[in-house]
Protein backbone atom coordinates (compact mmCIF):
# COMPACT_ATOMS: atom_id res chain seq x y z
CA UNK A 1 11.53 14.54 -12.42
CA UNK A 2 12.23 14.13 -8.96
CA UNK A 3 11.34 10.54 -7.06
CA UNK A 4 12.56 7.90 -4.63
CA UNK A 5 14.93 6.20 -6.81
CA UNK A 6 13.52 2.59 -6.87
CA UNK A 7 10.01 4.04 -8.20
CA UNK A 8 12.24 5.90 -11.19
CA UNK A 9 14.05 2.74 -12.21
CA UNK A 10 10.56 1.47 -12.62
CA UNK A 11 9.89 4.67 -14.97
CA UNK A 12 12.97 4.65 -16.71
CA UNK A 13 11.67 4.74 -20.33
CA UNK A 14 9.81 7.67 -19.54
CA UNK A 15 12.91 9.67 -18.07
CA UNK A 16 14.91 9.85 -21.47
CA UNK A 17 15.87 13.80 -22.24
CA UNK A 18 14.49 14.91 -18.79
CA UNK A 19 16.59 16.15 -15.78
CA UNK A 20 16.69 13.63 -13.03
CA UNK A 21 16.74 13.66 -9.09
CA UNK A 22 16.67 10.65 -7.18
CA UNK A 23 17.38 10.08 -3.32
CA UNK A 24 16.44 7.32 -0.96
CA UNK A 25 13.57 6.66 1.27
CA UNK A 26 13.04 8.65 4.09
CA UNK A 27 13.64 12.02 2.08
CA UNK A 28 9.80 12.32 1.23
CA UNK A 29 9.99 16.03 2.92
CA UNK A 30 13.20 17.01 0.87
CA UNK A 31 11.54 15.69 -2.65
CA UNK A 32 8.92 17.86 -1.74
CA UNK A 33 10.55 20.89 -0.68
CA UNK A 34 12.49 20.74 -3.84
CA UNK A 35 9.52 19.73 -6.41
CA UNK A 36 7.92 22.96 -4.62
CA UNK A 37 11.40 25.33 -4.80
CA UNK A 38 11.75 24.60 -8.71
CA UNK A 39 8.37 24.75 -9.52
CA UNK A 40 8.18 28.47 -8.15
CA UNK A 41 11.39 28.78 -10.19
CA UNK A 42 9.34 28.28 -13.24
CA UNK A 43 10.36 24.72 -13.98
CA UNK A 44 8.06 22.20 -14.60
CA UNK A 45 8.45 19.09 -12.09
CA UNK A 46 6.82 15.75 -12.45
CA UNK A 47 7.36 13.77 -8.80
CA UNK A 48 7.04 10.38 -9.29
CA UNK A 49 5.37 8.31 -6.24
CA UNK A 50 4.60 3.98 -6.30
CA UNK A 51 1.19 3.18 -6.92
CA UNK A 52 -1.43 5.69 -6.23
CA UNK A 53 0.03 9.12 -5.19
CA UNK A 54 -2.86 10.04 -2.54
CA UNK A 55 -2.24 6.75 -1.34
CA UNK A 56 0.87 6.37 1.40
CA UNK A 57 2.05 8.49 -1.70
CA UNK A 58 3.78 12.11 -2.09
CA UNK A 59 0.50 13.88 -2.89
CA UNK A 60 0.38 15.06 0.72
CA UNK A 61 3.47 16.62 1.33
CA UNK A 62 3.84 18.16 -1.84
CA UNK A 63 0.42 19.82 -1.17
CA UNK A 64 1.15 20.75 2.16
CA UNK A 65 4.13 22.42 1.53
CA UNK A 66 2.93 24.02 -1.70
CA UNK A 67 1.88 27.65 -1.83
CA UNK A 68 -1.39 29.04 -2.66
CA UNK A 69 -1.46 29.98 -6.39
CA UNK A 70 1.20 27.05 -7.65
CA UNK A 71 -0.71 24.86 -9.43
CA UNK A 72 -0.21 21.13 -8.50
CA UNK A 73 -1.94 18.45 -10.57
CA UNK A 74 -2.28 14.74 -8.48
CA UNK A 75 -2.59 12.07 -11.35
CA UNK A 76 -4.23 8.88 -10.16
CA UNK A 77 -2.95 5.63 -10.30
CA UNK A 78 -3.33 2.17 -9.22
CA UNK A 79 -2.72 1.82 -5.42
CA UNK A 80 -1.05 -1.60 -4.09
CA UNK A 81 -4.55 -2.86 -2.52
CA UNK A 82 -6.40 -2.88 -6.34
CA UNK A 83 -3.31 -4.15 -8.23
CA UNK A 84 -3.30 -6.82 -5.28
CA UNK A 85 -7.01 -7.58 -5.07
CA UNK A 86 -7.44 -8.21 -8.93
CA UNK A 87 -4.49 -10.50 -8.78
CA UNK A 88 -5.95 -12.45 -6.32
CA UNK A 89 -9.76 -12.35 -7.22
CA UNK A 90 -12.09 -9.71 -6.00
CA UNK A 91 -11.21 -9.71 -2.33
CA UNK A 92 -12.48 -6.10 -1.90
CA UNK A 93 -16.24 -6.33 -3.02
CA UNK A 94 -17.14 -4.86 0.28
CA UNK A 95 -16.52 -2.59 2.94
CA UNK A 96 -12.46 -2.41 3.54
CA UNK A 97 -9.87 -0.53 5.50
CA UNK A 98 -6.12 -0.33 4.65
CA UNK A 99 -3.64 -0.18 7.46
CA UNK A 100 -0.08 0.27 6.96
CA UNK A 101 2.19 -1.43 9.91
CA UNK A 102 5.04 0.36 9.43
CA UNK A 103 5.46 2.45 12.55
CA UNK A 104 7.88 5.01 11.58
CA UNK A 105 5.60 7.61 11.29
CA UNK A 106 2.58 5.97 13.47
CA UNK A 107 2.98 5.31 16.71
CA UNK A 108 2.42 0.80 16.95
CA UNK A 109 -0.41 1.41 19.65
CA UNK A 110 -2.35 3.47 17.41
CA UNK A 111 -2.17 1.27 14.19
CA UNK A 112 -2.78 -2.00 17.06
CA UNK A 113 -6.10 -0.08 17.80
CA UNK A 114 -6.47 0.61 14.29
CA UNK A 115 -6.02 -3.17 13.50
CA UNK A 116 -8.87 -4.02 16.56
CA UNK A 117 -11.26 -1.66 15.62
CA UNK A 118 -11.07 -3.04 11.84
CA UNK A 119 -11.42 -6.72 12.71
CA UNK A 120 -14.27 -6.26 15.09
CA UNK A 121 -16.13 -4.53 12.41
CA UNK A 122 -15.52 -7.25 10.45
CA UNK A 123 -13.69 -4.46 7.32
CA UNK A 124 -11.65 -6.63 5.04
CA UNK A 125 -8.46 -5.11 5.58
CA UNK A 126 -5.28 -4.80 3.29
CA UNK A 127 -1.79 -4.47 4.86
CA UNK A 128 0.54 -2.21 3.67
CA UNK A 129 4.48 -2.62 4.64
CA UNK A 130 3.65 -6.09 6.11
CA UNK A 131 7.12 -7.04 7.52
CA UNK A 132 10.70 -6.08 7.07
CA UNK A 133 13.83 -6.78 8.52
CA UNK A 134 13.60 -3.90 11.05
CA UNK A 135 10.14 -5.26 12.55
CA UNK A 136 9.86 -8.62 11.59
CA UNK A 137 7.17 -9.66 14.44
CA UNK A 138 4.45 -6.73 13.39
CA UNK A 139 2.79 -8.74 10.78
CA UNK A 140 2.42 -11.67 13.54
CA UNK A 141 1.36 -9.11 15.99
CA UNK A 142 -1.36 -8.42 13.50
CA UNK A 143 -2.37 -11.67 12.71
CA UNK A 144 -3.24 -12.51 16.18
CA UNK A 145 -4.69 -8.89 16.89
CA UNK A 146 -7.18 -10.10 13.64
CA UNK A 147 -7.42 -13.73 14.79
CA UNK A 148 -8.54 -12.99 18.07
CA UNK A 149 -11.45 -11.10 17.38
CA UNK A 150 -12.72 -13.23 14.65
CA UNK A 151 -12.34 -17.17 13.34
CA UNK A 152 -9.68 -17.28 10.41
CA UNK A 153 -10.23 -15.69 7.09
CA UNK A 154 -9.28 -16.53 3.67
CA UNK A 155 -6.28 -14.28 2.76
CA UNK A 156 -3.90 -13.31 0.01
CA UNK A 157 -0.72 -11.87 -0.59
CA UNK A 158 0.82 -10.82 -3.56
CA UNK A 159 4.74 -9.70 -3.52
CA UNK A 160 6.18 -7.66 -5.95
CA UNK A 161 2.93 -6.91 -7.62
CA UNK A 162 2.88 -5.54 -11.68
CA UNK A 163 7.12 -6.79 -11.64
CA UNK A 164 8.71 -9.89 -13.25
CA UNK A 165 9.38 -11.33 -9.81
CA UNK A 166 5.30 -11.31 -9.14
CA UNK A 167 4.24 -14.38 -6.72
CA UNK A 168 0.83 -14.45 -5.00
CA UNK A 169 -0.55 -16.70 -2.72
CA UNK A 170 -4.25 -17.63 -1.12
CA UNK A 171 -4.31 -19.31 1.99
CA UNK A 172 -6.25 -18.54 5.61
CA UNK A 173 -4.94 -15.95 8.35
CA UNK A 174 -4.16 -19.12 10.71
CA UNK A 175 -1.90 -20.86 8.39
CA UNK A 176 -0.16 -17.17 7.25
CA UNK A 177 3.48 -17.67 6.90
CA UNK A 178 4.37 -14.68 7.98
CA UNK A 179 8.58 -15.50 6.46
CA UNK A 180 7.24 -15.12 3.17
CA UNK A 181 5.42 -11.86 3.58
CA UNK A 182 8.21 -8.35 2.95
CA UNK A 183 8.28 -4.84 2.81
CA UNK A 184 7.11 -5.14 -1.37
CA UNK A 185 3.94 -7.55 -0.26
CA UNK A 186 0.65 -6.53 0.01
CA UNK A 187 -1.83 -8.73 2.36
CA UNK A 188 -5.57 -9.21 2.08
CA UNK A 189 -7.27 -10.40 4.73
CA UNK A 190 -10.61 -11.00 3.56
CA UNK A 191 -13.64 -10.74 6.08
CA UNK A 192 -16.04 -13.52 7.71
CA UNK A 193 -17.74 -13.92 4.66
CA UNK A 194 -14.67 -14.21 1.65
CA UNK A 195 -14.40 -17.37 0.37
CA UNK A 196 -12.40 -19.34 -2.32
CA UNK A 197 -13.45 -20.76 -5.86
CA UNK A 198 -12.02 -21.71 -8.88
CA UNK A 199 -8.70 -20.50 -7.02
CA UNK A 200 -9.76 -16.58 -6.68
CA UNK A 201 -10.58 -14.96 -3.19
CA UNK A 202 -14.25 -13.43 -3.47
CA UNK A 203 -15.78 -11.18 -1.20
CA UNK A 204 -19.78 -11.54 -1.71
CA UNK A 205 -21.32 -7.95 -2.35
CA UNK A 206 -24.86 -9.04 -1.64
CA UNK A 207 -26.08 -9.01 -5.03
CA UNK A 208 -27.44 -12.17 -4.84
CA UNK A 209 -29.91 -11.31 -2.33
């Protein structure tokens, strides 16, 4: 089993009697290369990704890199924007769009127009890798990007979803405190029509109608 070794602490009753390879982030292309070099070897290799592995996940690179004829099987799982949303209500009952502001891999103008385009359509839109240390002002960048293109929304966060230090919190996109939002958060900014009740963000489908 070969994984990013915060996701394989999280696994660690399943890793008794198997071999092991962790490494840090950033090595997403090495964990691949080397799921792909043993499998061809004739091993069998499980590589364990957070949350939904088609999702910001090592699907990609593993099936990028792997060769036609090895047989790769992606098994689904629950991505950070479901785990989130049920948490805090049903938030995604309608159209949404997931954006991820962490610009190592996308250039900030692109996920800024990504952000624009998403708000003026009026998407609900979930936030992946909100804020860290490195780029602390993105998520407020974002929040006035959204803001500015439509009157406040109810939103959500939820840090540290499915672990024993869970917290979530409902509040509106003006009155975000962005301090409280890090890299294991997931936002939910809900769209002009999500409201509150009974404490749960919902996102009317229409049904009603």
């Amino acid at each position: 089993m070969l994984g990013y070794k915060t996701y394989l602490n999280l696994a660690a009753p399943m890793l008794e009697g198997k071999e092991v390879i962790s490494s840090g982030m950033k090595q997403e292309v090495v964990r691949a290369e080397l799921a792909v070099r043993l499998a061809l070897e004739g091993k069998r290799v499980a590589v364990v990704s957070g949350g939904d592995p088609g999702v910001y996940g090592m699907a990609g690179p593993v099936l990028e890199l792997a060769p036609a004829g090895l047989e790769v099987e992606v098994i689904p799982g629950i991505t950070a924007a479901n785990a989130a949303a049920a948490l805090l209500g049903a938030p995604l009952m309608h159209d949404f769009a997931c954006i991820s502001l962490s610009d190592l891999l996308t250039p900030w103008e692109t996920i800024e127009r990504r952000l624009a385009a998403a708000a003026e359509a009026d998407f609900i839109v979930v936030l992946y890798n909100p804020r860290s240390t490195g780029r602390a002002e993105h998520l407020e960048a974002a929040r006035r990007a959204v803001l500015s293109r439509r009157a406040s929304t109810v939103t959500g966060w939820v840090k540290n979803c499915g672990r024993a230090d869970e917290q979530s919190r409902i509040t509106t996109l003006a009155e975000l405190d962005t301090a409280e939002v890090d890299m294991f958060t997931t936002v939910v900014v809900g769209n002009s029509q999500t409201f509150v009740q009974n404490g749960r963000m919902i996102t009317p489908r229409g049904y009603k109608k």
